[in-house]
N, C-alpha and C. Protein backbone atom coordinates (compact mmCIF):
# COMPACT_ATOMS: atom_id res chain seq x y z
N UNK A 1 66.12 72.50 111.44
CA UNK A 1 67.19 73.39 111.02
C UNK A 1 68.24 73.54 112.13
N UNK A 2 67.92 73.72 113.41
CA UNK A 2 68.73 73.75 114.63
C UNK A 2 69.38 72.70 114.64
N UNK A 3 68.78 71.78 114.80
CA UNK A 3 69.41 70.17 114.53
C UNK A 3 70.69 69.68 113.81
N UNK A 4 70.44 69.99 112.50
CA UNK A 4 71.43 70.39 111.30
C UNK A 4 72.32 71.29 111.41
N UNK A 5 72.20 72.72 112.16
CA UNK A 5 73.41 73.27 112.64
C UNK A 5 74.06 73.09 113.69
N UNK A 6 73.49 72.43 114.43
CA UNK A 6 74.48 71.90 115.23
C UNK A 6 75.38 70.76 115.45
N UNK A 7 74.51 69.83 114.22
CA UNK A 7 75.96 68.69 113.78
C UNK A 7 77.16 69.36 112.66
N UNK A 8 76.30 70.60 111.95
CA UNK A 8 77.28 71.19 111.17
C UNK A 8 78.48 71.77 112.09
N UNK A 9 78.46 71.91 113.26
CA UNK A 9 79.17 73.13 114.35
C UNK A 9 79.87 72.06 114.75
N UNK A 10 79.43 70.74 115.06
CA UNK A 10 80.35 69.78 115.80
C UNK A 10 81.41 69.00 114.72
N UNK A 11 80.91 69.03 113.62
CA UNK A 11 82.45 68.84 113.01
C UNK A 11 83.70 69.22 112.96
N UNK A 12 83.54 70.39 113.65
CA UNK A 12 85.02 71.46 113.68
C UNK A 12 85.58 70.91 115.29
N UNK A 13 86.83 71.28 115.31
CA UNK A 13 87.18 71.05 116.70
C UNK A 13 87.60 71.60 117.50
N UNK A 14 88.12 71.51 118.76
CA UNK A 14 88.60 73.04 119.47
C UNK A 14 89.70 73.71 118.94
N UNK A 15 90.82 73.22 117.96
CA UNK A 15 92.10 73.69 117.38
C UNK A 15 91.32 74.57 116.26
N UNK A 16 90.57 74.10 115.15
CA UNK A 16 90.04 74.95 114.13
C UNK A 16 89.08 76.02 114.70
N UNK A 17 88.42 75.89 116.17
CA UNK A 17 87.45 76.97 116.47
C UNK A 17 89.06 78.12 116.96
N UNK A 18 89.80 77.81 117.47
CA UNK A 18 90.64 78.86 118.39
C UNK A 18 91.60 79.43 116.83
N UNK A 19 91.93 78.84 115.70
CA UNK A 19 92.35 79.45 114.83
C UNK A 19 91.57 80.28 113.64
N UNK A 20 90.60 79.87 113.94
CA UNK A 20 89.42 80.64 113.50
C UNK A 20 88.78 81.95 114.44
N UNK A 21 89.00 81.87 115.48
CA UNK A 21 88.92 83.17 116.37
C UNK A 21 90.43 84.15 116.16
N UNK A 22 91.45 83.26 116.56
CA UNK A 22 92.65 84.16 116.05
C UNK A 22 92.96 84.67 114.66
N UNK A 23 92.47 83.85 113.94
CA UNK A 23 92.62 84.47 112.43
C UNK A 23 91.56 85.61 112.54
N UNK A 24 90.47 85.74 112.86
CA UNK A 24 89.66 86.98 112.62
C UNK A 24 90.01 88.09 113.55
N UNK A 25 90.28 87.70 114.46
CA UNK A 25 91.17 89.48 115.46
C UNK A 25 92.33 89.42 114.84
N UNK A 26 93.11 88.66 114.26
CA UNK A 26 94.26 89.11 113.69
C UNK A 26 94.18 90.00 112.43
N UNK A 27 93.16 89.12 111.43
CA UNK A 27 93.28 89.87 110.33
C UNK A 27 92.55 91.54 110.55
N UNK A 28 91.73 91.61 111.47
CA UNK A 28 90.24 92.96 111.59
C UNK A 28 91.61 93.63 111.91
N UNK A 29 92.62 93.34 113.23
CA UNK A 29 93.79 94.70 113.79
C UNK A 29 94.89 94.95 112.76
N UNK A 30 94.87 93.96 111.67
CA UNK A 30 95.81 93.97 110.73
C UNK A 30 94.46 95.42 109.81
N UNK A 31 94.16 94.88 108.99
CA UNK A 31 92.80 95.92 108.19
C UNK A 31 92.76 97.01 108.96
N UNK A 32 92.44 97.47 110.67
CA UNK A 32 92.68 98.57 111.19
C UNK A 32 93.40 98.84 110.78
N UNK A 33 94.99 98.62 110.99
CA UNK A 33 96.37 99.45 111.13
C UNK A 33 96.55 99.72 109.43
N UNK A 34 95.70 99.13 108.48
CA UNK A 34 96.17 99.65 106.89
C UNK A 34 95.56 100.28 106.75
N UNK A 35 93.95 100.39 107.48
CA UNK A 35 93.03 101.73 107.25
C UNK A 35 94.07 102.81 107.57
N UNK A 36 93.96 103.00 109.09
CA UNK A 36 94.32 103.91 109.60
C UNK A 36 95.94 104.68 108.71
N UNK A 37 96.84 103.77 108.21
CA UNK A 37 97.94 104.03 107.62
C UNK A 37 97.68 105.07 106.61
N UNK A 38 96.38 105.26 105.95
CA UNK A 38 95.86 105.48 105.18
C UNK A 38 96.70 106.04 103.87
N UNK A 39 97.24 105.00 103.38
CA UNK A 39 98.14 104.82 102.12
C UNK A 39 97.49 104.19 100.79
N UNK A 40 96.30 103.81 100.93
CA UNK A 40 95.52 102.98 99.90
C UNK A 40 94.72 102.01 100.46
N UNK A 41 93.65 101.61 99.28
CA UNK A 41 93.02 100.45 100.16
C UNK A 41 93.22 99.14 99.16
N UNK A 42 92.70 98.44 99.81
CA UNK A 42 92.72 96.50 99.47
C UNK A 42 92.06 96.64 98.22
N UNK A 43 92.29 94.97 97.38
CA UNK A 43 91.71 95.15 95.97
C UNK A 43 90.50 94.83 96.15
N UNK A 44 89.38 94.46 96.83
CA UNK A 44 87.89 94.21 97.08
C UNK A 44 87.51 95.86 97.48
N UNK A 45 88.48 96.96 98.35
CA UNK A 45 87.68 97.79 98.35
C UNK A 45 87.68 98.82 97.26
N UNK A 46 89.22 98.63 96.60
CA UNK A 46 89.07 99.18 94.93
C UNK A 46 88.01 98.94 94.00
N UNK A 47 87.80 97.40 94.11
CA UNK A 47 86.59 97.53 93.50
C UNK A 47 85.21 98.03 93.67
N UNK A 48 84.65 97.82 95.28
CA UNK A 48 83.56 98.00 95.54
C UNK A 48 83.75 99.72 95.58
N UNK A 49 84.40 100.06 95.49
CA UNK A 49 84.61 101.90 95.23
C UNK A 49 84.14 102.06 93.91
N UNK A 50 85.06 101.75 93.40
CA UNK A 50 84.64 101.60 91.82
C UNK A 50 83.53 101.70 91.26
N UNK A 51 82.88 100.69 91.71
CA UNK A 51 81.20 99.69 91.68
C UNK A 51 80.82 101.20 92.09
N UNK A 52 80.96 101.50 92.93
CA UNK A 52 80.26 102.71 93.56
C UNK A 52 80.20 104.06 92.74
N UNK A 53 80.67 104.24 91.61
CA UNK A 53 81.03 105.14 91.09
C UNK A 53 80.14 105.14 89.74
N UNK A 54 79.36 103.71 89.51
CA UNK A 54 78.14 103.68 88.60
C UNK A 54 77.08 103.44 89.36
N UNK A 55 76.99 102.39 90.51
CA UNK A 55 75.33 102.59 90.92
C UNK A 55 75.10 102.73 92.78
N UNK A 56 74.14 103.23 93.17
CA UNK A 56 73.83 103.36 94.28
C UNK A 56 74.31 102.45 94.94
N UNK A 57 75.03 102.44 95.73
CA UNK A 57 75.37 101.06 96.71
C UNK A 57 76.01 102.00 97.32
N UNK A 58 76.25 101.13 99.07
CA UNK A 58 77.56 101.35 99.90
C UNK A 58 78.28 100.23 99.54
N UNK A 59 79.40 100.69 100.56
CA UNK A 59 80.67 99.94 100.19
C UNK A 59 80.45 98.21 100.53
N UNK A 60 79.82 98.43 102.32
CA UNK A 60 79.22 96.85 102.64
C UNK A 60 78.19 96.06 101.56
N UNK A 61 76.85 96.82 101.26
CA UNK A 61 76.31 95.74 100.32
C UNK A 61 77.09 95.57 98.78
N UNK A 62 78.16 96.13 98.07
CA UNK A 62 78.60 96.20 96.95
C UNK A 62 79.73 94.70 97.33
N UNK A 63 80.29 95.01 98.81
CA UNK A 63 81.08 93.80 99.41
C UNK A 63 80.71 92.23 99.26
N UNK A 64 79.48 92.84 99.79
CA UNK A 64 78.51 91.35 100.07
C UNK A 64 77.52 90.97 98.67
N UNK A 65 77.58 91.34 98.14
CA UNK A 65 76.96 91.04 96.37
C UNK A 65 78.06 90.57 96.05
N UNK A 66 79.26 91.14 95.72
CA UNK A 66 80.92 90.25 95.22
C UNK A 66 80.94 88.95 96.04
N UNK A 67 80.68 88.81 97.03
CA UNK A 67 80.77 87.77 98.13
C UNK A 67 79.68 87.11 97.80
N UNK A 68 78.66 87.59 97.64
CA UNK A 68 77.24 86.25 97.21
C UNK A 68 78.17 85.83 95.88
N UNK A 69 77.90 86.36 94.97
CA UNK A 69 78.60 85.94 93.22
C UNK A 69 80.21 84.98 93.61
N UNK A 70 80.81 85.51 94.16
CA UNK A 70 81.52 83.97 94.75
C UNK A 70 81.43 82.85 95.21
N UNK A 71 80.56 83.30 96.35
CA UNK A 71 79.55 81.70 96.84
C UNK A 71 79.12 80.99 95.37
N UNK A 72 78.23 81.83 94.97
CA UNK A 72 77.53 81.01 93.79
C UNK A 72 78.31 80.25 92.57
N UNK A 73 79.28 81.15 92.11
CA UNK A 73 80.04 79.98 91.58
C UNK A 73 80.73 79.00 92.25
N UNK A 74 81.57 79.51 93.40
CA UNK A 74 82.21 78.40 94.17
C UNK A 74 81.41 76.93 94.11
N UNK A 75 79.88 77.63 94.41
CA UNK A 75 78.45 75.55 94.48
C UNK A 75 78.68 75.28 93.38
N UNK A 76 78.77 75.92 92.17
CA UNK A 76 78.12 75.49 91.13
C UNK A 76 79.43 74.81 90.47
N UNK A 77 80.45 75.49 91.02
CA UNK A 77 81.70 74.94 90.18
C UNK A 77 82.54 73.18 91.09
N UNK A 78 82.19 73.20 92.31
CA UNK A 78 82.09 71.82 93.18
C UNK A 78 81.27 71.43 93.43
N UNK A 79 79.74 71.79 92.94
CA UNK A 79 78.77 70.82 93.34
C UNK A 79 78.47 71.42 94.35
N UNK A 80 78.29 71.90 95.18
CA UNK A 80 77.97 71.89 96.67
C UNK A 80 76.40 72.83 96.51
N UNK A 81 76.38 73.02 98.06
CA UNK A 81 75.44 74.08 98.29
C UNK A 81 76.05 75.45 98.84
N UNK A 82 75.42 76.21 98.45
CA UNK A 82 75.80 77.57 98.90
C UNK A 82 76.04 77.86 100.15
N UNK A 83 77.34 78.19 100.99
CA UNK A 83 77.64 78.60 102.51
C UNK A 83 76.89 79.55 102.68
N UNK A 84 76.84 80.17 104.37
CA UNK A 84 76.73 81.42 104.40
C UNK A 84 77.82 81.93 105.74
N UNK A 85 78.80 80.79 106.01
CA UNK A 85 79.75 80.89 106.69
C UNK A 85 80.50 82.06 106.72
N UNK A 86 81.05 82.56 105.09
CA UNK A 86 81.65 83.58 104.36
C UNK A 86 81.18 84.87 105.34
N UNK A 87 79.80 84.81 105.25
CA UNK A 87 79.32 86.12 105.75
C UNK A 87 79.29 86.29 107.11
N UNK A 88 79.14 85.48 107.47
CA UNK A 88 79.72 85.31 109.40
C UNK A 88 81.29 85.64 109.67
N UNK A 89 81.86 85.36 108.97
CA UNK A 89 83.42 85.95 109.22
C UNK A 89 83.22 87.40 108.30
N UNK A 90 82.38 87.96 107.59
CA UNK A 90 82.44 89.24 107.62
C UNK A 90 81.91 90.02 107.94
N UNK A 91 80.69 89.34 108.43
CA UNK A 91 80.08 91.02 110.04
C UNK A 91 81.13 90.75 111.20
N UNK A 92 81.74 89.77 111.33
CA UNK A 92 82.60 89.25 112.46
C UNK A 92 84.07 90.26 112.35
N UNK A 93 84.68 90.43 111.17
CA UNK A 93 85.46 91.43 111.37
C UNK A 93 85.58 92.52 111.03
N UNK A 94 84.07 92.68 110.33
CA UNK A 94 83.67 93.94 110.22
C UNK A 94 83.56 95.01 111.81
N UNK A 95 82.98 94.18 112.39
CA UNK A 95 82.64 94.13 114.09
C UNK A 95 83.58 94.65 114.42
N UNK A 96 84.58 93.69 114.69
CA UNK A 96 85.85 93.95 115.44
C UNK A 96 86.57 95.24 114.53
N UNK A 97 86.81 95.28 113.16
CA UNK A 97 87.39 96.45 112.87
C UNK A 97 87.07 97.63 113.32
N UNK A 98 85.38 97.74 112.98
CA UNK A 98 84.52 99.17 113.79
C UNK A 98 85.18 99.67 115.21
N UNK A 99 85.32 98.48 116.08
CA UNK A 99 85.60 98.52 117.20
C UNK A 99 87.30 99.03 117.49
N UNK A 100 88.28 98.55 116.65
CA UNK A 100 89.61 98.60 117.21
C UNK A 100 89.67 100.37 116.28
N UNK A 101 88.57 100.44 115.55
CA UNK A 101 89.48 101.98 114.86
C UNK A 101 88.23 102.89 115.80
N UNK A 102 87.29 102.55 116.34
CA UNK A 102 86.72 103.65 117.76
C UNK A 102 87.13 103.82 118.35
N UNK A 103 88.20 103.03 119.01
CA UNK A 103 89.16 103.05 120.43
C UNK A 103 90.55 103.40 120.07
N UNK A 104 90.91 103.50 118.41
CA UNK A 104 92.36 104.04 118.34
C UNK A 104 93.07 103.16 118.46
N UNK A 105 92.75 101.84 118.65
CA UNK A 105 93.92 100.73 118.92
C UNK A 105 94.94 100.64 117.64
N UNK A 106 94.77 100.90 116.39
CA UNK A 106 95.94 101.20 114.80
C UNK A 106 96.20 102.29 115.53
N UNK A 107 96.25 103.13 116.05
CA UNK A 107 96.94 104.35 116.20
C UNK A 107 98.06 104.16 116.30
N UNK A 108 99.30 103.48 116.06
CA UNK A 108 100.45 103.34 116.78
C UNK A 108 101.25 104.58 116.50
N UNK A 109 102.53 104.42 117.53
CA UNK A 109 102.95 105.88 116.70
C UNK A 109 104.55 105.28 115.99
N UNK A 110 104.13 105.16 114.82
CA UNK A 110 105.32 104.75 114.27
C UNK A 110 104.71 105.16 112.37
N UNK A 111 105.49 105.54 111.35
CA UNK A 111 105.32 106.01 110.50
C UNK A 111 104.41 105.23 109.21
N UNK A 112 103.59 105.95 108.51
CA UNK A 112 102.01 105.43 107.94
C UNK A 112 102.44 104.27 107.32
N UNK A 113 103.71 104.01 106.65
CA UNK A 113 104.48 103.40 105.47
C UNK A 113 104.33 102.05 106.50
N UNK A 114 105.31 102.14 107.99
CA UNK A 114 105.44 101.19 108.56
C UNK A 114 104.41 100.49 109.32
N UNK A 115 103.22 101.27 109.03
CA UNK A 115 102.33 100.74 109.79
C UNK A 115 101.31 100.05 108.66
N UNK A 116 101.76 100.69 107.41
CA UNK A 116 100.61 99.73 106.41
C UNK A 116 101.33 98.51 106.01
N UNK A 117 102.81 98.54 106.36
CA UNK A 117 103.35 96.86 106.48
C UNK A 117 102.94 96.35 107.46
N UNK A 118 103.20 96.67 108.38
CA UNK A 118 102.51 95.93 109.69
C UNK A 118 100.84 95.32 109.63
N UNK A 119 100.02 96.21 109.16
CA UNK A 119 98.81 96.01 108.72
C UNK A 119 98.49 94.71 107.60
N UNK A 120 99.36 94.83 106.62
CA UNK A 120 99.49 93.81 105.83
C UNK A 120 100.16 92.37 106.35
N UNK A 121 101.05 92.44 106.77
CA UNK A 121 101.66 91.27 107.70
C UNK A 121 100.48 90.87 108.26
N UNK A 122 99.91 91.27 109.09
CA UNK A 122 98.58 90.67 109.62
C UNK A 122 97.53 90.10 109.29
N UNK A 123 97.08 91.07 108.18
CA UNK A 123 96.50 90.45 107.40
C UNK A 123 96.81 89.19 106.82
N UNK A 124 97.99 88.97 106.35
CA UNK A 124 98.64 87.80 105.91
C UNK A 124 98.23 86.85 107.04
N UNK A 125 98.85 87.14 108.02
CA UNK A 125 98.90 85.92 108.97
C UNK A 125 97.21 85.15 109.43
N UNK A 126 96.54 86.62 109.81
CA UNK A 126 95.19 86.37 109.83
C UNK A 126 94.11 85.13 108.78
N UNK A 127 94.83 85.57 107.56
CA UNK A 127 94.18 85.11 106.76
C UNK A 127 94.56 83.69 106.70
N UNK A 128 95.40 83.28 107.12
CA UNK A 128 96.32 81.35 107.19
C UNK A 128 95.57 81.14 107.87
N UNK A 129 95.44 81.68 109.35
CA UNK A 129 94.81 80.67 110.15
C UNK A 129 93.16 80.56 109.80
N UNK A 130 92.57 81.62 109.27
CA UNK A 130 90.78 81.64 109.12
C UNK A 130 90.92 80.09 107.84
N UNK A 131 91.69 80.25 107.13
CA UNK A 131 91.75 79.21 105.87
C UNK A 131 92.23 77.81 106.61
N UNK A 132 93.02 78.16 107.28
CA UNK A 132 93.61 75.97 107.58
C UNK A 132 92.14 76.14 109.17
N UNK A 133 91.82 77.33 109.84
CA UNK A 133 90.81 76.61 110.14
C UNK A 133 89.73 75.52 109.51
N UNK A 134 89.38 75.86 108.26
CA UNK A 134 88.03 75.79 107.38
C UNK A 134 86.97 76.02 108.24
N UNK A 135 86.72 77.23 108.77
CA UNK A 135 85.59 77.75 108.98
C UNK A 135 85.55 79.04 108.50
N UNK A 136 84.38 79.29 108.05
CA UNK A 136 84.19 80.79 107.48
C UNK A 136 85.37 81.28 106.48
N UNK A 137 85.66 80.34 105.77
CA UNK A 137 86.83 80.98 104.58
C UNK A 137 85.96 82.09 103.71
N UNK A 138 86.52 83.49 103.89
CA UNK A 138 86.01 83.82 102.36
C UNK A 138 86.09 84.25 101.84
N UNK A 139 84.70 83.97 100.93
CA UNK A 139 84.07 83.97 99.73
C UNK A 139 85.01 83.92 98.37
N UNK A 140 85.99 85.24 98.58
CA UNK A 140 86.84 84.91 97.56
C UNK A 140 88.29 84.01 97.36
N UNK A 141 88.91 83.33 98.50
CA UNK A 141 89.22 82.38 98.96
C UNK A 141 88.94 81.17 98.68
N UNK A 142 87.65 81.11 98.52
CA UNK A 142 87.13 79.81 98.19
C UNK A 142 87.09 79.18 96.53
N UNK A 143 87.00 80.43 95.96
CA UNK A 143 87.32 80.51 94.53
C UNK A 143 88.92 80.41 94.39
N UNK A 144 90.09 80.96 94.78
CA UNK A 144 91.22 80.15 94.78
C UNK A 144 91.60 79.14 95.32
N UNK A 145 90.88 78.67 96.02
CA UNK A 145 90.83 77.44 96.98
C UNK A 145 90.47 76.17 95.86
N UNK A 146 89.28 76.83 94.72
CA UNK A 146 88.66 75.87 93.91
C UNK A 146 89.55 75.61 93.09
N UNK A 147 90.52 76.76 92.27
CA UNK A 147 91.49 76.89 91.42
C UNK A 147 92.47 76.28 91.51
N UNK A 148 93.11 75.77 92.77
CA UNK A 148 94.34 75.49 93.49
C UNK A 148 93.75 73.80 93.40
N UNK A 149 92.55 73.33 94.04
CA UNK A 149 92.32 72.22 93.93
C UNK A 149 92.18 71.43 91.79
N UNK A 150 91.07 72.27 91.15
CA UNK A 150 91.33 71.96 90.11
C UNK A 150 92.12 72.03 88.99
N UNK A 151 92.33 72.72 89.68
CA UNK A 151 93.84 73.31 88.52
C UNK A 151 94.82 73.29 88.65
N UNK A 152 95.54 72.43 89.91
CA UNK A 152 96.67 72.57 90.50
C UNK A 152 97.74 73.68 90.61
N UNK A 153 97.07 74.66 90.85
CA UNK A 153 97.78 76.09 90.85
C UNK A 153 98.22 76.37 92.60
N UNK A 154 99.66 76.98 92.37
CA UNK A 154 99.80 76.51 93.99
C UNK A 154 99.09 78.07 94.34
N UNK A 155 98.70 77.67 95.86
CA UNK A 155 97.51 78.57 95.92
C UNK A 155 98.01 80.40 96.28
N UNK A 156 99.25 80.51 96.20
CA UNK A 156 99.36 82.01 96.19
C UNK A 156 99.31 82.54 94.74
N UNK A 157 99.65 81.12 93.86
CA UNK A 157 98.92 82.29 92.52
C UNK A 157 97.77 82.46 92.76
N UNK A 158 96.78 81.19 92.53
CA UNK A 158 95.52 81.74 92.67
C UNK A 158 95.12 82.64 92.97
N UNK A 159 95.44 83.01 94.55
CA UNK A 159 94.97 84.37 95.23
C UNK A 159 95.23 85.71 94.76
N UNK A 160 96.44 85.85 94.08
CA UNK A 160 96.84 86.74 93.44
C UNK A 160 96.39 87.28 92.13
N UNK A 161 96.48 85.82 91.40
CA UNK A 161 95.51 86.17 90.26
C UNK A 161 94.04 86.85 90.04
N UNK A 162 93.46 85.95 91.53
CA UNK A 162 92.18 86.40 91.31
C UNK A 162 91.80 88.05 91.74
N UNK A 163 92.72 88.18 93.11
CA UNK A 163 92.86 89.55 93.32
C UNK A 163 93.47 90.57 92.65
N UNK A 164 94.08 90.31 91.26
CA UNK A 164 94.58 91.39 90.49
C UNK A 164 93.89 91.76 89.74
N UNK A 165 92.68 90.14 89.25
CA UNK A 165 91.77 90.61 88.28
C UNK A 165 90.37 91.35 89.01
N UNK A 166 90.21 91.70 90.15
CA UNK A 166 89.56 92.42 90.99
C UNK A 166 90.22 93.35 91.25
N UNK A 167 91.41 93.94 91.30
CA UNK A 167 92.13 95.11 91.31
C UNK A 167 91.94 95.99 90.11
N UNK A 168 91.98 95.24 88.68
CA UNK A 168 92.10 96.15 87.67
C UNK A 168 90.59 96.20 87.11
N UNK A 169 89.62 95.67 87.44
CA UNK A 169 88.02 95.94 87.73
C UNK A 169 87.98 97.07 88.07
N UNK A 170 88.14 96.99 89.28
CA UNK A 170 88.15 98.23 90.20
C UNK A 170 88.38 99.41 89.80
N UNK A 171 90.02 99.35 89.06
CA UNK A 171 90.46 100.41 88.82
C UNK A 171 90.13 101.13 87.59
N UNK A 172 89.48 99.85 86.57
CA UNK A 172 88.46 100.56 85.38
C UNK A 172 87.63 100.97 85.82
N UNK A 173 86.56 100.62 86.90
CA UNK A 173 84.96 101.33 87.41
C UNK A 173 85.69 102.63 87.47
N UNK A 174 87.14 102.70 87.84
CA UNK A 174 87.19 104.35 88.96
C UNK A 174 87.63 104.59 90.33
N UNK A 175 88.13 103.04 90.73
CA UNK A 175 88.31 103.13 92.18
C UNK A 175 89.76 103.24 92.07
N UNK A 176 89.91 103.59 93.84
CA UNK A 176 91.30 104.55 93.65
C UNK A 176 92.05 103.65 94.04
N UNK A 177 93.54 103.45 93.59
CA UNK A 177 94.76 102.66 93.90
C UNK A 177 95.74 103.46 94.09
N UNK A 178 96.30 102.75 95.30
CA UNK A 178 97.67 103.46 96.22
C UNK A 178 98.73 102.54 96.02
N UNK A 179 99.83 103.10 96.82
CA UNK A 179 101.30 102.20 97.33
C UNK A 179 100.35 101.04 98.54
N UNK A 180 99.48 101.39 98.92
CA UNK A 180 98.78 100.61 100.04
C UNK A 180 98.21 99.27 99.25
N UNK A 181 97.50 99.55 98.18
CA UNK A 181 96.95 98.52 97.32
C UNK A 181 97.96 97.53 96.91
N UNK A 182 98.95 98.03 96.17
CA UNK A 182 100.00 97.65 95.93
C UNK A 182 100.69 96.50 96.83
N UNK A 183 101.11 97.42 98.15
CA UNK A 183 101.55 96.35 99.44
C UNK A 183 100.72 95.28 99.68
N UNK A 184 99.51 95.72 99.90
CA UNK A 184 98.62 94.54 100.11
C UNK A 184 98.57 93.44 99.38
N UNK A 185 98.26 94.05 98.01
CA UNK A 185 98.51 92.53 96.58
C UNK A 185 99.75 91.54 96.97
N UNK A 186 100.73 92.24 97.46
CA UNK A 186 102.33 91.39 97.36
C UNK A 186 102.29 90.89 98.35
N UNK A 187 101.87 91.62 99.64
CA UNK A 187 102.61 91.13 100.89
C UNK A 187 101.50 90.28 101.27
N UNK A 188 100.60 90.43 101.28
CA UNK A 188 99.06 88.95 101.99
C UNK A 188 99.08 88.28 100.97
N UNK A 189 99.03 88.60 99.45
CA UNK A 189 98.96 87.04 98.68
C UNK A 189 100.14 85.93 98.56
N UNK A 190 101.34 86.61 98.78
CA UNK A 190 102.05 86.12 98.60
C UNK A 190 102.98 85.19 100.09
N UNK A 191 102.56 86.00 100.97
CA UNK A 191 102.58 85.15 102.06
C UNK A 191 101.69 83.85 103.16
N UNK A 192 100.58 84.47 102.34
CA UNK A 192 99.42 83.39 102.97
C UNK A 192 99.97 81.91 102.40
N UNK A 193 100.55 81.47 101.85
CA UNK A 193 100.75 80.22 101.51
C UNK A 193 102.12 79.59 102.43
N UNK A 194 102.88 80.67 102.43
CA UNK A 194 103.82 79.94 103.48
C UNK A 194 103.46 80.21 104.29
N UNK A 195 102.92 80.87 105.49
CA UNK A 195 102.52 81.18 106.50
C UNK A 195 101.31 79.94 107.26
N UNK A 196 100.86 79.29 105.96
CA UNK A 196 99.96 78.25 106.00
C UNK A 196 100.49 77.08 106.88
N UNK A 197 101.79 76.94 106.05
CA UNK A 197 102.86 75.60 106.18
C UNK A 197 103.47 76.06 107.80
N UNK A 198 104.00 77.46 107.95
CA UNK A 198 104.54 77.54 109.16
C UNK A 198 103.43 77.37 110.27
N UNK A 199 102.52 77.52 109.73
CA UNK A 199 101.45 77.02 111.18
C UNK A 199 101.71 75.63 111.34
N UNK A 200 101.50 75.05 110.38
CA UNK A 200 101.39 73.62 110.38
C UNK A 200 102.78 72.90 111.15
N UNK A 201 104.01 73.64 110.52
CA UNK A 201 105.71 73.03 110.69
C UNK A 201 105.17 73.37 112.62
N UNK A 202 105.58 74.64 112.88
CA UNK A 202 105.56 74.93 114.15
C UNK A 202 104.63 74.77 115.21
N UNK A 203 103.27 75.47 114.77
CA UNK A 203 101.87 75.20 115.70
C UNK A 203 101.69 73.87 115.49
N UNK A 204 101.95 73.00 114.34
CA UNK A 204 101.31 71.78 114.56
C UNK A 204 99.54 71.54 114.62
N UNK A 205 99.23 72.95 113.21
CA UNK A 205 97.91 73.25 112.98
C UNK A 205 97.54 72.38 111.62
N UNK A 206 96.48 71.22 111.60
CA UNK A 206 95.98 71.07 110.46
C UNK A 206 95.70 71.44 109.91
N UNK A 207 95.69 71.93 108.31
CA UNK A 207 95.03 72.70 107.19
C UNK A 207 93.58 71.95 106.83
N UNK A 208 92.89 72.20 107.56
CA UNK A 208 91.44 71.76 107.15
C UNK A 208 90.85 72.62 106.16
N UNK A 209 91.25 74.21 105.47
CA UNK A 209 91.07 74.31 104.22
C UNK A 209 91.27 74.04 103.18
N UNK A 210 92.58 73.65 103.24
CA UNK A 210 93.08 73.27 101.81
C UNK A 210 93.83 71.66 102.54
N UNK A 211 93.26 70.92 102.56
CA UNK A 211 94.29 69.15 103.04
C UNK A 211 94.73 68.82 102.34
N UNK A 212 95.20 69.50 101.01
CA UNK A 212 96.27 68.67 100.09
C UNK A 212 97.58 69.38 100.54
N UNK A 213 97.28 71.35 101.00
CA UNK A 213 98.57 71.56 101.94
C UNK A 213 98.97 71.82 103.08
N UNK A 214 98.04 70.29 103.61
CA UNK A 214 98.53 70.78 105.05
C UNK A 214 100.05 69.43 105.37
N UNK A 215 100.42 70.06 106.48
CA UNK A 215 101.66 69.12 106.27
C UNK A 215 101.74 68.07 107.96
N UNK A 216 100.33 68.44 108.25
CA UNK A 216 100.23 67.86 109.64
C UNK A 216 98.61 66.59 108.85
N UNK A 217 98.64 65.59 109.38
CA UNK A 217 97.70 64.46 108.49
C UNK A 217 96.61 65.34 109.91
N UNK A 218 95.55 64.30 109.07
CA UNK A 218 93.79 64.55 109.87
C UNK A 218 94.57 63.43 110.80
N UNK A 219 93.55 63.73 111.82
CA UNK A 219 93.28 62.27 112.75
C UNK A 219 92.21 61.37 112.20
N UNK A 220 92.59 60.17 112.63
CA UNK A 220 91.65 59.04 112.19
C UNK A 220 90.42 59.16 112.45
């Protein structure tokens, strides 16, 4: 098993490990500063609120059950085997979020409105680089990722789609929606796709999540 993860680990390279570290402190201080804004929350935590409002769960395992049920179709719908990558990038910025809202680092002092854009911007950006890394994309990512590949849907619908139809889940269980929810739907789904390309135009970052849009080729 060691063996096997460690040729799995050496496929990635030092550009996808360092955008895969920056995408996850980017997106956790982005998620701080929209917590803290406290204007609404994201459409995964609308739902898992929601969820919460018929059966015993916290918010993390209601998270990570939505996140298994993604994995599982994601294998079943490409064949593959089930990751558990997904869940490593989410104790990973689960981690770091715990951490930047103990120390007050979202505290900024500038007004809740402007700070749950700011929060969202980040998120946005965060989320390009964890995806053209291809490490730890997830869970629900990977399902527009699948959509975008089979269906040729360019991939900010996808994301959008899929997160609206997890928004209005949510908001039937019972979970609560803000101007924050709102921002979030528009401003991270809709920018993660160009934000993708500007890594690629400027950083000169391969899209090893999605290689049909990356605009920099693999190496030989």
């Amino acid at each position: 098993m060691l063996s096997g993860l460690l040729t799995h680990l050496r496929r990635f390279d030092r550009a996808q490990y360092a955008a895969y570290l920056a995408g996850c402190v980017t997106f956790s201080y982005g998620a701080s500063c929209f917590i803290a804004a406290d204007l609404g929350t994201d459409p995964l935590d609308v739902f898992a609120l929601g969820l919460l409002e018929h059966l015993p769960l916290t918010i993390g395992i209601a998270q990570a059950l939505f996140a298994a049920l993604c994995i599982a179709i994601w294998a079943a719908w490409n064949r593959r085997r089930p990751v558990i990558s997904p869940f490593v990038t989410f104790f990973f910025c689960g981690s770091l979020i715990d951490i930047a809202r103990a120390t007050d680092l979202a505290e900024l002092p500038v007004p809740n409105a402007v700070l749950m854009f700011i929060g969202s911007l980040l998120c946005a950006y965060g989320s390009s680089l964890i995806i053209i890394s291809g490490i730890g994309i997830r869970a629900m990512d990977l399902i527009a990722i699948s959509m975008t590949e089979h269906w040729r849907l360019p991939f900010w619908a996808a994301k959008s789609s899929t997160e609206l139809v997890l928004l209005v889940s949510g908001w039937l269980l019972g979970g609560p929606v803000g101007i924050g929810t709102v921002c979030f739907l528009v401003v991270v789904d809709l920018l993660v796709q160009p934000l993708m390309r500007l890594n690629g135009t400027v950083l000169r970052l391969r899209n090893a999540g999605i290689p049909s849009l990356s605009v920099v080729e693999s190496p030989a």
